[in-house]
Protein backbone atom coordinates (compact mmCIF):
# COMPACT_ATOMS: atom_id res chain seq x y z
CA UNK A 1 73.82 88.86 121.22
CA UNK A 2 76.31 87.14 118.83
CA UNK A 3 79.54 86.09 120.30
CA UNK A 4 82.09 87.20 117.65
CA UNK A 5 85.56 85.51 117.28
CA UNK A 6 88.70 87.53 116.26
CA UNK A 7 90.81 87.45 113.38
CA UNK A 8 88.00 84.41 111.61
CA UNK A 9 85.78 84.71 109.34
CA UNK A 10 82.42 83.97 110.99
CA UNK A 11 78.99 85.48 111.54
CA UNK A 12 77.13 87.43 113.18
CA UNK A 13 73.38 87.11 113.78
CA UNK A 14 71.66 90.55 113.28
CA UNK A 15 67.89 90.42 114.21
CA UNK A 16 66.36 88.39 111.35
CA UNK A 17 69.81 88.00 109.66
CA UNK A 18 72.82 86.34 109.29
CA UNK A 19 75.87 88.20 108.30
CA UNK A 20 79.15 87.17 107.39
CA UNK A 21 82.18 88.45 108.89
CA UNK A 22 85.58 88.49 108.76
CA UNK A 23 88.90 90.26 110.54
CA UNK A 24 92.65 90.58 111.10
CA UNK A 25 95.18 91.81 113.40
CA UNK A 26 94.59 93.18 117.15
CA UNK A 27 91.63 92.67 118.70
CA UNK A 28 89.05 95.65 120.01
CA UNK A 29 90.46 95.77 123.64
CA UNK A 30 94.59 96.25 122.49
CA UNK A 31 94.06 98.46 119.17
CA UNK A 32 91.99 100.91 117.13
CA UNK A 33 89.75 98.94 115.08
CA UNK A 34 89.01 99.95 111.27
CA UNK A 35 85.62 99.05 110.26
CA UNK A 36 85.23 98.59 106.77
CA UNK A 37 82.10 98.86 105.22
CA UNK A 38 81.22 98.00 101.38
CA UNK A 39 79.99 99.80 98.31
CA UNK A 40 76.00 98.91 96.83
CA UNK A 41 77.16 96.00 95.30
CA UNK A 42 79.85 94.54 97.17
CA UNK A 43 80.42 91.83 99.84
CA UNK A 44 83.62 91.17 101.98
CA UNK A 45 85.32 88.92 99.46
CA UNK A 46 84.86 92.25 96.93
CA UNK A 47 87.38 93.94 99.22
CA UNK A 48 90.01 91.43 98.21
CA UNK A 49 93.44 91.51 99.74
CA UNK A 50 92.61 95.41 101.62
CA UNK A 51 91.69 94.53 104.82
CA UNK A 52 94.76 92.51 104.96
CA UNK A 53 96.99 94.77 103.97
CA UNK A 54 95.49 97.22 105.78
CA UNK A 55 95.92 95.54 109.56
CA UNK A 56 99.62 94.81 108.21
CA UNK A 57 99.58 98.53 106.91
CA UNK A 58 98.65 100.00 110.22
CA UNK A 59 98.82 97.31 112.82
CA UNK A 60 95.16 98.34 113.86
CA UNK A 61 92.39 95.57 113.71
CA UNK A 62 90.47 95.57 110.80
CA UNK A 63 86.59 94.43 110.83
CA UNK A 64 84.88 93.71 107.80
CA UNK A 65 80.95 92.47 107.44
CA UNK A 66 78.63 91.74 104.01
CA UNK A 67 75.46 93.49 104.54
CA UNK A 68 72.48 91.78 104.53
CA UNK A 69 71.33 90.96 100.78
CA UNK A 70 75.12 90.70 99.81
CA UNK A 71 77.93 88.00 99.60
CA UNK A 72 76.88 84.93 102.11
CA UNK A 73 74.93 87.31 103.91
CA UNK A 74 71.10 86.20 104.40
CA UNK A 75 68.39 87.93 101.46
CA UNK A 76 66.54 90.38 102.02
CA UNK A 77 63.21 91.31 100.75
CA UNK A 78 62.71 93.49 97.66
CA UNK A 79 62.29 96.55 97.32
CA UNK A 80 64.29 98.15 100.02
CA UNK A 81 63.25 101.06 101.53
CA UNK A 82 64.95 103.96 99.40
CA UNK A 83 66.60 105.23 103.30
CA UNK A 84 68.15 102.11 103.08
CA UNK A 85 71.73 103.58 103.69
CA UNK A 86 69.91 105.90 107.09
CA UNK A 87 68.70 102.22 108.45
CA UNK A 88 71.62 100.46 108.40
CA UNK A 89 73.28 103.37 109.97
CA UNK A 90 70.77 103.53 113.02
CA UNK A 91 69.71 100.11 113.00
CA UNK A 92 72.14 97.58 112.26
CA UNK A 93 75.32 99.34 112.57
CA UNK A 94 75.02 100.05 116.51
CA UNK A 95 74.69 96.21 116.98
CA UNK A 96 77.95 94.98 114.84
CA UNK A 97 79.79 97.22 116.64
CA UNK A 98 78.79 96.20 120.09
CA UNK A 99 78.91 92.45 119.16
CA UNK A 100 82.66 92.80 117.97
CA UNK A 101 83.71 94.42 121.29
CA UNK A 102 84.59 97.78 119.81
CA UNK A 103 86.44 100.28 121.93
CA UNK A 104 88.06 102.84 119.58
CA UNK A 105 87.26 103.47 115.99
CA UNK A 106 87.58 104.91 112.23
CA UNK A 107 84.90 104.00 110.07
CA UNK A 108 86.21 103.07 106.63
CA UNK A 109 83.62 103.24 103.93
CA UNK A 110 83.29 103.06 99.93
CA UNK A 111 80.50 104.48 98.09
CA UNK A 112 77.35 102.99 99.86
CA UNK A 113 79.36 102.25 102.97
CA UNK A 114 80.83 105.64 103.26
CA UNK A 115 77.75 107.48 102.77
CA UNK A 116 76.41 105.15 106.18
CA UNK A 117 79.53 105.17 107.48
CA UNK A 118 78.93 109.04 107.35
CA UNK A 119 75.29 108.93 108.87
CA UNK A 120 75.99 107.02 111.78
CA UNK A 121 79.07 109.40 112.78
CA UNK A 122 76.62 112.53 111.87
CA UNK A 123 73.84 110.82 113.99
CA UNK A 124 75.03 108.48 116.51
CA UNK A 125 76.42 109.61 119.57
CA UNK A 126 79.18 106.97 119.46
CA UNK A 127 82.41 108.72 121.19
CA UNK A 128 84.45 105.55 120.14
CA UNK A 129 84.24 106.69 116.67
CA UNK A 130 87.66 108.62 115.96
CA UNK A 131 87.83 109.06 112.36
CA UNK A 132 86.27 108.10 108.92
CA UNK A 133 88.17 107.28 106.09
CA UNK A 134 85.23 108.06 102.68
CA UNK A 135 86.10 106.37 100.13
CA UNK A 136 83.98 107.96 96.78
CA UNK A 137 81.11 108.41 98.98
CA UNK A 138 77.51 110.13 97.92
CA UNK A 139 76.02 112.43 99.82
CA UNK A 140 73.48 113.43 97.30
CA UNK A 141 71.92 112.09 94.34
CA UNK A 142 73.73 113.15 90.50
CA UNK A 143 72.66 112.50 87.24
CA UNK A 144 76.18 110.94 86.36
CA UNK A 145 75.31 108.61 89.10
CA UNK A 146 71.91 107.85 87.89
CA UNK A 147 73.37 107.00 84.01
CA UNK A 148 76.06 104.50 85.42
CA UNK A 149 73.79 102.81 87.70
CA UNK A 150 70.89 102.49 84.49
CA UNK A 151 74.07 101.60 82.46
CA UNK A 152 75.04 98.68 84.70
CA UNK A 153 71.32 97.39 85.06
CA UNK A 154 72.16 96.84 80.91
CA UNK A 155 74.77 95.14 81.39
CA UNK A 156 73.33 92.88 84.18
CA UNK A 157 70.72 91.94 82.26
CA UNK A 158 72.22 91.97 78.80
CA UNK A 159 76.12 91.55 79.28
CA UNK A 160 78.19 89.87 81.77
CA UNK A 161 77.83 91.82 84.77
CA UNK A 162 75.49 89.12 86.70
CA UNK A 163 78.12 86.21 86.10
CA UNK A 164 80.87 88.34 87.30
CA UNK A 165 78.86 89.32 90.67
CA UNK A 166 77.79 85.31 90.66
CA UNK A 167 81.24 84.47 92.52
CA UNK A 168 80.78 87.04 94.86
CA UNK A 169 77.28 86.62 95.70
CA UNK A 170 74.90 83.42 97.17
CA UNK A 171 71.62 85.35 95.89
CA UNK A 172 73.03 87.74 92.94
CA UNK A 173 69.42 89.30 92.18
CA UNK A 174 68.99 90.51 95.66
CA UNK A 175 71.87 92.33 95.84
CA UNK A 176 71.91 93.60 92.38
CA UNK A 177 68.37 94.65 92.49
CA UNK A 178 68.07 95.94 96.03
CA UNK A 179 70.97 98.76 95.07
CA UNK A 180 69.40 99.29 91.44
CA UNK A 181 66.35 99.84 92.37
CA UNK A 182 66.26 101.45 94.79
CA UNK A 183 68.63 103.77 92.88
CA UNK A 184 66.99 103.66 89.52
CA UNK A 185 63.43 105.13 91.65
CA UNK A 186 62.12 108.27 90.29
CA UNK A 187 61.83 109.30 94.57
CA UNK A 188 65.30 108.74 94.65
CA UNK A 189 66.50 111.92 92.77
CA UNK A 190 65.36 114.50 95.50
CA UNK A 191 68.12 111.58 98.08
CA UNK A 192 70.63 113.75 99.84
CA UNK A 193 71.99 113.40 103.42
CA UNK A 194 74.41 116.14 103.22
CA UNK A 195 73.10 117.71 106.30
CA UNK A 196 74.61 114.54 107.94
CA UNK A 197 77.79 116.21 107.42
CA UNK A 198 77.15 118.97 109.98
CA UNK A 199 77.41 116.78 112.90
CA UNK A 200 80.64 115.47 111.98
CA UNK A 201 82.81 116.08 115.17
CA UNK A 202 86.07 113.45 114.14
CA UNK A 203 88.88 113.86 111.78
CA UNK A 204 87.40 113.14 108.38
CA UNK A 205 90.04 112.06 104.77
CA UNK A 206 87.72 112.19 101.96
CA UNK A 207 89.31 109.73 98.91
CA UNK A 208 88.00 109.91 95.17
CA UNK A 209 89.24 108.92 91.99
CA UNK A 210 89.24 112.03 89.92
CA UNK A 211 87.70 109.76 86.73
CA UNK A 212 84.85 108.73 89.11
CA UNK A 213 81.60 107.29 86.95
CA UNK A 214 79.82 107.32 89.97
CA UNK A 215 79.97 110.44 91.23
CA UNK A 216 81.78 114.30 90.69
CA UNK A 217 83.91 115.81 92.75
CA UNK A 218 80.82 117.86 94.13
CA UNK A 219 80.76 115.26 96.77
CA UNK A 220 84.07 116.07 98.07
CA UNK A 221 83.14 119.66 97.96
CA UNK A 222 80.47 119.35 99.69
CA UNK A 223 82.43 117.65 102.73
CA UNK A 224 84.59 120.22 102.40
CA UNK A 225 82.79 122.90 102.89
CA UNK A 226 80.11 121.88 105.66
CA UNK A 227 82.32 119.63 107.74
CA UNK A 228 83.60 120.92 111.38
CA UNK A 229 85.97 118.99 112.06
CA UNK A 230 89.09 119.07 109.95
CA UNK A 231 88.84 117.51 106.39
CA UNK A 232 91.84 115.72 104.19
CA UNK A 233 91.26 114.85 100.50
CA UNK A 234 92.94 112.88 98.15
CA UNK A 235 91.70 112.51 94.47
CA UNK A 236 93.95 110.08 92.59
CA UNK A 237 94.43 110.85 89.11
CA UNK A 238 93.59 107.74 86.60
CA UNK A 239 91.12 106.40 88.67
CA UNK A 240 87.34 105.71 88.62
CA UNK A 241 84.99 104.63 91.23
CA UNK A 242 86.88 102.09 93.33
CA UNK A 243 90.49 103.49 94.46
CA UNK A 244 91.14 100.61 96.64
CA UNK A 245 91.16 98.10 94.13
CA UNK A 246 91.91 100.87 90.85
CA UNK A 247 95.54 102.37 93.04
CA UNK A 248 95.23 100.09 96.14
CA UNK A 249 98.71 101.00 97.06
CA UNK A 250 97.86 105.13 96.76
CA UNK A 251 94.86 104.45 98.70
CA UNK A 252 96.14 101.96 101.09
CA UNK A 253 99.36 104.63 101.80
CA UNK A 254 96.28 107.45 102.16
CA UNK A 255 94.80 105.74 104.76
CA UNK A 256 97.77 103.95 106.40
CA UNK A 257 99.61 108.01 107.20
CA UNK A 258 95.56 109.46 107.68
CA UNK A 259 95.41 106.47 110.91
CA UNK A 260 98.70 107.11 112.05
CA UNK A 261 98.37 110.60 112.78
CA UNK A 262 95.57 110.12 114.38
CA UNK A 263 97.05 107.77 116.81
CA UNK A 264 100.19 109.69 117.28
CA UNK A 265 97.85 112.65 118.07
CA UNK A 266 96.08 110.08 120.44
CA UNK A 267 99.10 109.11 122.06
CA UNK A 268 100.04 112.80 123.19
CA UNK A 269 96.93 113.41 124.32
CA UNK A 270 96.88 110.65 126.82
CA UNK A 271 100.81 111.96 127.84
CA UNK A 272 100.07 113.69 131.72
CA UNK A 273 100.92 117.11 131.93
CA UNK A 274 104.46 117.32 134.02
């Protein structure tokens, strides 16, 4: 196993792969550590300033790893398997977390990473796991989804989407292609792992922008309405697919009062009775 170094950026070997990594603030043994895990086309640098801010915001520890295929991450091979989202939450995602020490947890996803970050909490009995912050996640395929995705494989190819990925990415075809493809495949229209949602047991803030390209505010519904445990939304107005970098300080203060009720709700119930 990969000895991981707090508050660096380093990596982590992952079966065949190397993965980047980075983090801030407390480490896993003195504080709640927010995992944050990236959309289908984006990489640790994509997150920008957020993960700072966000260990500053809540003075948790804040994890943060490219997926394999993305930023300085190792390639993968093409195609992927179109339950790529289910294998990273079984497969991979049990080992990052047990390499970086974890002890306590909220999963913080976007798009891609909050539909995994969703699976593993729906199918991985992982009692660290406190919360999950979903940031425009999918639970099911939509055609809006499907016409934004075919629109951006245009502009990769015939605009300037692949230079702008280029400074983000050491191999920009695999990581453009292994999320197009895989979402541009006819098989991919009957995708859903809603029923994920069922098994939810944790304190759950669902974040969308209401202007979201990527996705309608079925999604959120659809949380909504299945989930157990209790649900919080928060659809900011003016806003398409990526909140945190769209209204980082609206999302940012979202998540920043979601984490610290959940730790003053924590804290009481570790108070012994008099």
């Amino acid at each position: 196993m990969s000895v991981f170094t707090w508050n660096s950026k380093t990596t982590i070997e992952v079966s065949a792969h190397t993965l980047e990594a980075i983090s801030y603030g407390p480490e896993p043994k003195d504080a709640l550590t927010i995992v944050l895990l990236h959309e289908g086309l984006g990489c640790i640098e994509l997150w920008q300033d957020f993960p700072r801010q966000l260990a500053e915001r809540t003075g948790c520890g804040v994890f943060a790893y490219s997926r394999a295929g993305y930023g300085a991450s190792s390639s993968v091979t093409l195609p992927r398997p179109l339950d790529y989202m289910s294998q990273e939450a079984t497969e991979v995602l049990p080992v990052i977390l047990n390499t970086i020490g974890a002890q306590r947890l909220a999963l913080v996803g976007h798009s891609d990473g909050a539909s995994i970050a969703a699976i593993y909490a729906g199918s991985v009995a992982d009692y660290r796991v406190r919360a999950l912050g979903l940031i425009a996640p999918h639970f099911f395929t939509e055609q809006i989804a499907l016409t934004a995705i075919a629109e951006a494989k245009d502009s990769y190819i015939n605009g300037d989407l692949k230079q702008k990925l280029d400074k983000y990415h050491h191999n920009t075809d695999n990581a453009f292609y292994g999320w197009n493809d895989a979402w541009l495949d006819p098989d991919f229209a009957d995708w859903n792992i809603a029923e994920c949602i069922d098994y939810l047991r944790v304190p759950v803030l669902a974040i969308q922008g209401a202007d979201d390209q990527y996705g309608t505010l079925s999604q959120i519904d659809e949380i909504q309405q299945r989930c157990y445990s209790p649900v919080e939304k928060h659809i900011i107005s003016d806003c398409r697919h990526a909140p945190h970098l769209e209204k980082p300080g609206e999302t940012l203060s979202a998540i920043v009062e979601f984490i610290d009720r959940l730790e003053r709700i924590d804290a009481a119930s570790m108070i012994p009775p008099i």
